[in-house]
Protein backbone atom coordinates (compact mmCIF):
# COMPACT_ATOMS: atom_id res chain seq x y z
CA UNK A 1 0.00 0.00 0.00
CA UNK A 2 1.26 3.52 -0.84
CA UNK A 3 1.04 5.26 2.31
CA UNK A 4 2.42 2.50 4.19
CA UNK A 5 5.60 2.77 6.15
CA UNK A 6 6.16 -0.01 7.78
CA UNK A 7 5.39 -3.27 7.58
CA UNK A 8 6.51 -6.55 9.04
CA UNK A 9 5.19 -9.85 8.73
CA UNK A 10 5.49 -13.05 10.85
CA UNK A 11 8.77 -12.01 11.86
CA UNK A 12 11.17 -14.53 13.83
CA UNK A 13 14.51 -14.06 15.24
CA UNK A 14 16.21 -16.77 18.12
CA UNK A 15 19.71 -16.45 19.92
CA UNK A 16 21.88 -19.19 20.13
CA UNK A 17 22.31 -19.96 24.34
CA UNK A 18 25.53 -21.21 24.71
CA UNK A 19 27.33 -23.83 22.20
CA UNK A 20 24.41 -26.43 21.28
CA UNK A 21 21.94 -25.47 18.69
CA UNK A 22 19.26 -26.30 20.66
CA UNK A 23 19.27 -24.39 23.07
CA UNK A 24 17.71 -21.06 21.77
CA UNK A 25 16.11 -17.92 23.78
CA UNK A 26 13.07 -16.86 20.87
CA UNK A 27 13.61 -13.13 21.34
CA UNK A 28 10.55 -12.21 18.35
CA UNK A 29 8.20 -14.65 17.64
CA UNK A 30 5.46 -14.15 15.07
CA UNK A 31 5.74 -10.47 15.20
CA UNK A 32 3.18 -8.73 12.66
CA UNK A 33 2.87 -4.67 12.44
CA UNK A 34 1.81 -2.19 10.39
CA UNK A 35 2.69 1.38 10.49
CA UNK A 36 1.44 4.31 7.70
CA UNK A 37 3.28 7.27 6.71
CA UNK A 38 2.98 10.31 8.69
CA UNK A 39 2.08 8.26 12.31
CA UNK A 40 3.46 7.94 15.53
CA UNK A 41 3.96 4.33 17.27
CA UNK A 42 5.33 2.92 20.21
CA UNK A 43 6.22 -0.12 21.24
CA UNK A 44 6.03 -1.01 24.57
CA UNK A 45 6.81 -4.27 26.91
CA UNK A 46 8.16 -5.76 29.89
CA UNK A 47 12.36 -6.11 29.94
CA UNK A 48 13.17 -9.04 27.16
CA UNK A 49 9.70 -8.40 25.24
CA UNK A 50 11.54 -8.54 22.24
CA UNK A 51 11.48 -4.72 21.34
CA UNK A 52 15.12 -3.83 20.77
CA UNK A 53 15.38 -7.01 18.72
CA UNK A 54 13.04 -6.07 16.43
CA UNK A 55 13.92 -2.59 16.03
CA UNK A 56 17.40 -4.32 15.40
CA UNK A 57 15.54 -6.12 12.53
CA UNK A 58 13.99 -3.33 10.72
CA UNK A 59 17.02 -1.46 10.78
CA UNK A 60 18.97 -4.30 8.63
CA UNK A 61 21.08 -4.83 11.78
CA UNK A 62 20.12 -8.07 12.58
CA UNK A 63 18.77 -11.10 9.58
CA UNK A 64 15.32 -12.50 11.03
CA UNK A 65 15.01 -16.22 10.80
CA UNK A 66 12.36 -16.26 8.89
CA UNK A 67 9.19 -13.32 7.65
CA UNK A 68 9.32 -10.26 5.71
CA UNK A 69 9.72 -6.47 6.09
CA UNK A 70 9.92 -3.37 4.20
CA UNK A 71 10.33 0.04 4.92
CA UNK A 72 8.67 2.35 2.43
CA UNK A 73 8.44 -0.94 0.09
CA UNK A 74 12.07 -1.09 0.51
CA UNK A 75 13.89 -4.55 2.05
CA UNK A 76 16.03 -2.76 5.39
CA UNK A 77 19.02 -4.99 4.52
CA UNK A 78 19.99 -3.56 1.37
CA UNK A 79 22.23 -0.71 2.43
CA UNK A 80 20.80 2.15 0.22
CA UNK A 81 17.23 1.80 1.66
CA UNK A 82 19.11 2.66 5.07
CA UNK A 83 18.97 6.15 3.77
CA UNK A 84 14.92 6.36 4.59
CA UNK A 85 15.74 5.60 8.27
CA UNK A 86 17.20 7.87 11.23
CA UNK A 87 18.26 5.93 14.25
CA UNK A 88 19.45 6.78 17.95
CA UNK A 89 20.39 4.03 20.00
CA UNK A 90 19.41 3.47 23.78
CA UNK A 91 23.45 4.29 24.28
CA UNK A 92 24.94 6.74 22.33
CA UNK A 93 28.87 6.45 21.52
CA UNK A 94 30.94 9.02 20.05
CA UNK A 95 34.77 9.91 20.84
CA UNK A 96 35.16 11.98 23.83
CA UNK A 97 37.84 14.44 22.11
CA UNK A 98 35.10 15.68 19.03
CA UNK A 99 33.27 18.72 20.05
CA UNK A 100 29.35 17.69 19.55
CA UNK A 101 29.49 20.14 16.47
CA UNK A 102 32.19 17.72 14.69
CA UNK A 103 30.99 14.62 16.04
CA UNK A 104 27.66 15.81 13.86
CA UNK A 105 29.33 16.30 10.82
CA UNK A 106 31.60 13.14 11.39
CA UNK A 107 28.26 10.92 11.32
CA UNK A 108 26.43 13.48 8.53
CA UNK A 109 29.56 12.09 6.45
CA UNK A 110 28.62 9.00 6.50
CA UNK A 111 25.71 9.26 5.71
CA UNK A 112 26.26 10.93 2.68
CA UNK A 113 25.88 14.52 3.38
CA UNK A 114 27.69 17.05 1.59
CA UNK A 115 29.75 20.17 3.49
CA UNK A 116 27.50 23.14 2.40
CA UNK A 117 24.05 21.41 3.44
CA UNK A 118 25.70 19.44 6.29
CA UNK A 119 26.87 22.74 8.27
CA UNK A 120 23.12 23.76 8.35
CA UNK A 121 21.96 20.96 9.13
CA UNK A 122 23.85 20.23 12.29
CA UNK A 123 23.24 23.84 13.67
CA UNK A 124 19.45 23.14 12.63
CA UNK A 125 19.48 19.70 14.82
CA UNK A 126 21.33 21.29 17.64
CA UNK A 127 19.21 23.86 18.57
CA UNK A 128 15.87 21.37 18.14
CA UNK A 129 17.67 19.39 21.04
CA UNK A 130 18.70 22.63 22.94
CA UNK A 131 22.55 21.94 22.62
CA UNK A 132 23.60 25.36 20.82
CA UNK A 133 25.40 26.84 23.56
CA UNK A 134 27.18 23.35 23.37
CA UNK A 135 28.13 23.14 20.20
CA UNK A 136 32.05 23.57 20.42
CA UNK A 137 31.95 21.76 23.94
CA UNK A 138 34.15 18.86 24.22
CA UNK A 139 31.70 15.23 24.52
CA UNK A 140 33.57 14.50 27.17
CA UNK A 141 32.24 17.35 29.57
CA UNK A 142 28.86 15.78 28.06
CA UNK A 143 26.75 14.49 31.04
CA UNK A 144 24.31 10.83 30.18
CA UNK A 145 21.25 13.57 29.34
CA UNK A 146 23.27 15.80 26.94
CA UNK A 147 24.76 12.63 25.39
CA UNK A 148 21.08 11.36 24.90
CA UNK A 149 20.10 14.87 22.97
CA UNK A 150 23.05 14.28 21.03
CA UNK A 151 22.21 10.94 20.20
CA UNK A 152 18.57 12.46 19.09
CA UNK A 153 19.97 14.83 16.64
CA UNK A 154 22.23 12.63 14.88
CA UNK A 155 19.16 10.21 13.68
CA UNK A 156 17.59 13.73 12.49
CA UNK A 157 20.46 14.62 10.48
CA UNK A 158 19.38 13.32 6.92
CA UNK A 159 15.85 14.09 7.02
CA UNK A 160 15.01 10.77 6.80
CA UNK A 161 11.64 9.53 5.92
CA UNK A 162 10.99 7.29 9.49
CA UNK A 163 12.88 8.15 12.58
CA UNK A 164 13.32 4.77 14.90
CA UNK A 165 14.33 5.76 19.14
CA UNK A 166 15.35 3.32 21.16
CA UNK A 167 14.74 4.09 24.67
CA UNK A 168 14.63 8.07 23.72
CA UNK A 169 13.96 9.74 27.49
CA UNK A 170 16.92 7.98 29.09
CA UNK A 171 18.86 9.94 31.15
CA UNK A 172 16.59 13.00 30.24
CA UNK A 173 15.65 15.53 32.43
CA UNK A 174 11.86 16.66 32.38
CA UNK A 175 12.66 19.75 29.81
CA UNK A 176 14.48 17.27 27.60
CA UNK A 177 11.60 14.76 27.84
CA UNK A 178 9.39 17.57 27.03
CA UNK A 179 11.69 18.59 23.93
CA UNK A 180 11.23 14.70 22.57
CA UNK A 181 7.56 15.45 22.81
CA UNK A 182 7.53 18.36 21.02
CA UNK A 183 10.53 16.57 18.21
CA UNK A 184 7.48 14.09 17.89
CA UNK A 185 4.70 16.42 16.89
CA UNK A 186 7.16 18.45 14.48
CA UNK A 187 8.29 15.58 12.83
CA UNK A 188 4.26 14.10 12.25
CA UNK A 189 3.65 17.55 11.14
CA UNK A 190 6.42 17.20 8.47
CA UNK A 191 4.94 13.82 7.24
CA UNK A 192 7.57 11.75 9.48
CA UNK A 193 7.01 8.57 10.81
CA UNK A 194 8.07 7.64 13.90
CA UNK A 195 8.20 4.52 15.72
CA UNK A 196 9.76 4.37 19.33
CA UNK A 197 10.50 2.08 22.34
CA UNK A 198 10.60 3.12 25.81
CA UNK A 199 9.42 1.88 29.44
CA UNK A 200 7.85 5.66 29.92
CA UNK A 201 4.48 5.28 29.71
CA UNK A 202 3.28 8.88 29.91
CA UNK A 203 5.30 10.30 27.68
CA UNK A 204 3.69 7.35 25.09
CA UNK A 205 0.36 8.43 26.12
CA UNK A 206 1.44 12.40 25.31
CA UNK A 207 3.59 11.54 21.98
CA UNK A 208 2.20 8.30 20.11
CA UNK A 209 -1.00 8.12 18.35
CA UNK A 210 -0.77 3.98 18.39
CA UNK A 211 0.79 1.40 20.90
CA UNK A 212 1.73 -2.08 20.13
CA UNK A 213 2.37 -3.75 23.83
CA UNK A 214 4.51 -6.78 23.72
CA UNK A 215 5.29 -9.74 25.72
CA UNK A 216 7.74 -12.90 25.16
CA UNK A 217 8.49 -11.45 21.15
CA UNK A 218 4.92 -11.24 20.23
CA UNK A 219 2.57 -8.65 19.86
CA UNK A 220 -0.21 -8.87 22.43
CA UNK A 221 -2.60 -6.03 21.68
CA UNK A 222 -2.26 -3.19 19.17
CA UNK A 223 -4.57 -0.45 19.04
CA UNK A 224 -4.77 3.35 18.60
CA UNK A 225 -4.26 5.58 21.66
CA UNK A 226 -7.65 7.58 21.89
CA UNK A 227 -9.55 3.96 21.07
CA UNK A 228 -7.57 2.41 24.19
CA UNK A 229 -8.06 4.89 26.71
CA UNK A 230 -12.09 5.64 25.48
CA UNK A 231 -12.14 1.32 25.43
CA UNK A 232 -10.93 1.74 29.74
CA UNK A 233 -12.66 4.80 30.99
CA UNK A 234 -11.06 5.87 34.60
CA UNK A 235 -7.85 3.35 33.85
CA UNK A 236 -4.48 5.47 32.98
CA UNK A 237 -2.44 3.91 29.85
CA UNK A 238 -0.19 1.90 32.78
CA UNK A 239 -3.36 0.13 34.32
CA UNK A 240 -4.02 -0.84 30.81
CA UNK A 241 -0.57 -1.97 30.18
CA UNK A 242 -0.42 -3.67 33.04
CA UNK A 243 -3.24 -5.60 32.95
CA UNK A 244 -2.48 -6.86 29.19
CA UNK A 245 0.92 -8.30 29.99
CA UNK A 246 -0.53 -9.93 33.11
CA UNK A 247 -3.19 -12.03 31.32
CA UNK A 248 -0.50 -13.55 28.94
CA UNK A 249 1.47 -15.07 32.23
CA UNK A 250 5.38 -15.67 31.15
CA UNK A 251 4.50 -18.50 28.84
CA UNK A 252 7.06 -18.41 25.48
């Protein structure tokens, strides 16, 4: 479909534990999703839901053992189709000696940006994620928050056409958390999509217009926000979460 985004089907991906071949942790199992241009989705689940591995899957990082996705009708293991996607990491990594201005324009190099547009672009990203007055600062001196915003506006850098955050509020402070929430709505407004994973339920509820909650690599319920929330009157979006992974028990 045209104005789809995302889309993954039946996707499967196991670990190897320790040397035998049988014995295998199933990190995604039978994950299905579907994501349309323009919207904003979160994924949310208990520690070892599977979220990071699929995220790690639609970026081309990881092969799945077996199912299908595309991004933009695109296949995310064929490196130029990594072009449509922006990415930020739970834990950002850059050398501590670059100023944050130069560690921007190191990773807008590889991603194919040229000097003239890049320079904008890193002073645009900056200030969205408030680091201006920190531009020529040393990452070193960074602290785990400042890091984070960093982290942010790299995946911004090349306009691409769906921005995926891993864990995008950690080590935030509430103005930085608010600034995510605001990156959100800009980049919907802009005909972005976004899809993000964090353990922060409120700021899903104030940023996401879906949810898909996950449990054990599958997904367990996946709904629009307003629909949820209208479905539960008087239950907040963590009663609601809550209760979902708790009628699946810890059954694989």
């Amino acid at each position: 479909m045209a104005d789809l985004a995302v889309s993954i089907v039946g996707l499967h991906k196991s670990y190897r534990r320790g040397w035998l071949p049988r014995r295998s942790v199933q990190a995604v199992n039978g994950l299905d999703l579907e994501i349309r241009r323009g919207e904003a989705w979160a994924l949310a689940g208990p520690n070892g839901a599977g979220k990071t591995t699929a995220l790690h899957c639609l970026l081309g990082l990881l092969y799945p053992d077996k199912g299908r996705i595309e991004v933009l009708g695109e296949d995310p293991r064929h490196a130029p189709s990594r072009r449509l996607l922006g990415f930020q990491s739970e834990i950002f990594f850059s050398y501590s000696y670059r100023t944050a201005k130069d560690a921007l324009r190191f990773y807008g190099r590889l991603s194919g940006l040229d000097d003239p547009d890049l320079l904008g672009r890193v002073d645009r990203v900056l200030q969205w994620l408030g680091l201006t007055s920190a531009r020529d600062q040393p990452l070193g001196t960074f602290s785990k928050g400042m890091m984070q915003r960093l982290g942010l506006a790299q995946s911004l850098l090349h306009d691409a056409e769906v921005i995926i955050w891993d864990e995008p509020s950690t080590g935030l402070d509430p103005e930085g958390r608010r600034l995510v929430a605001d990156l959100v709505t800009k980049l919907k407004e802009n005909g972005k999509t976004v899809l993000l994973s964090t353990h922060i339920l409120a700021d899903i509820e104030r940023t996401c217009d879906h949810i898909a909650i996950m449990k054990a690599g599958r997904v367990l319920r996946s709904t629009d926000m307003q629909g949820l929330l209208a479905a539960n009157p008087g239950k907040t979006l963590e009663d609601v979460f809550l209760e979902t992974v708790r009628e699946h028990g810890d059954a694989r």
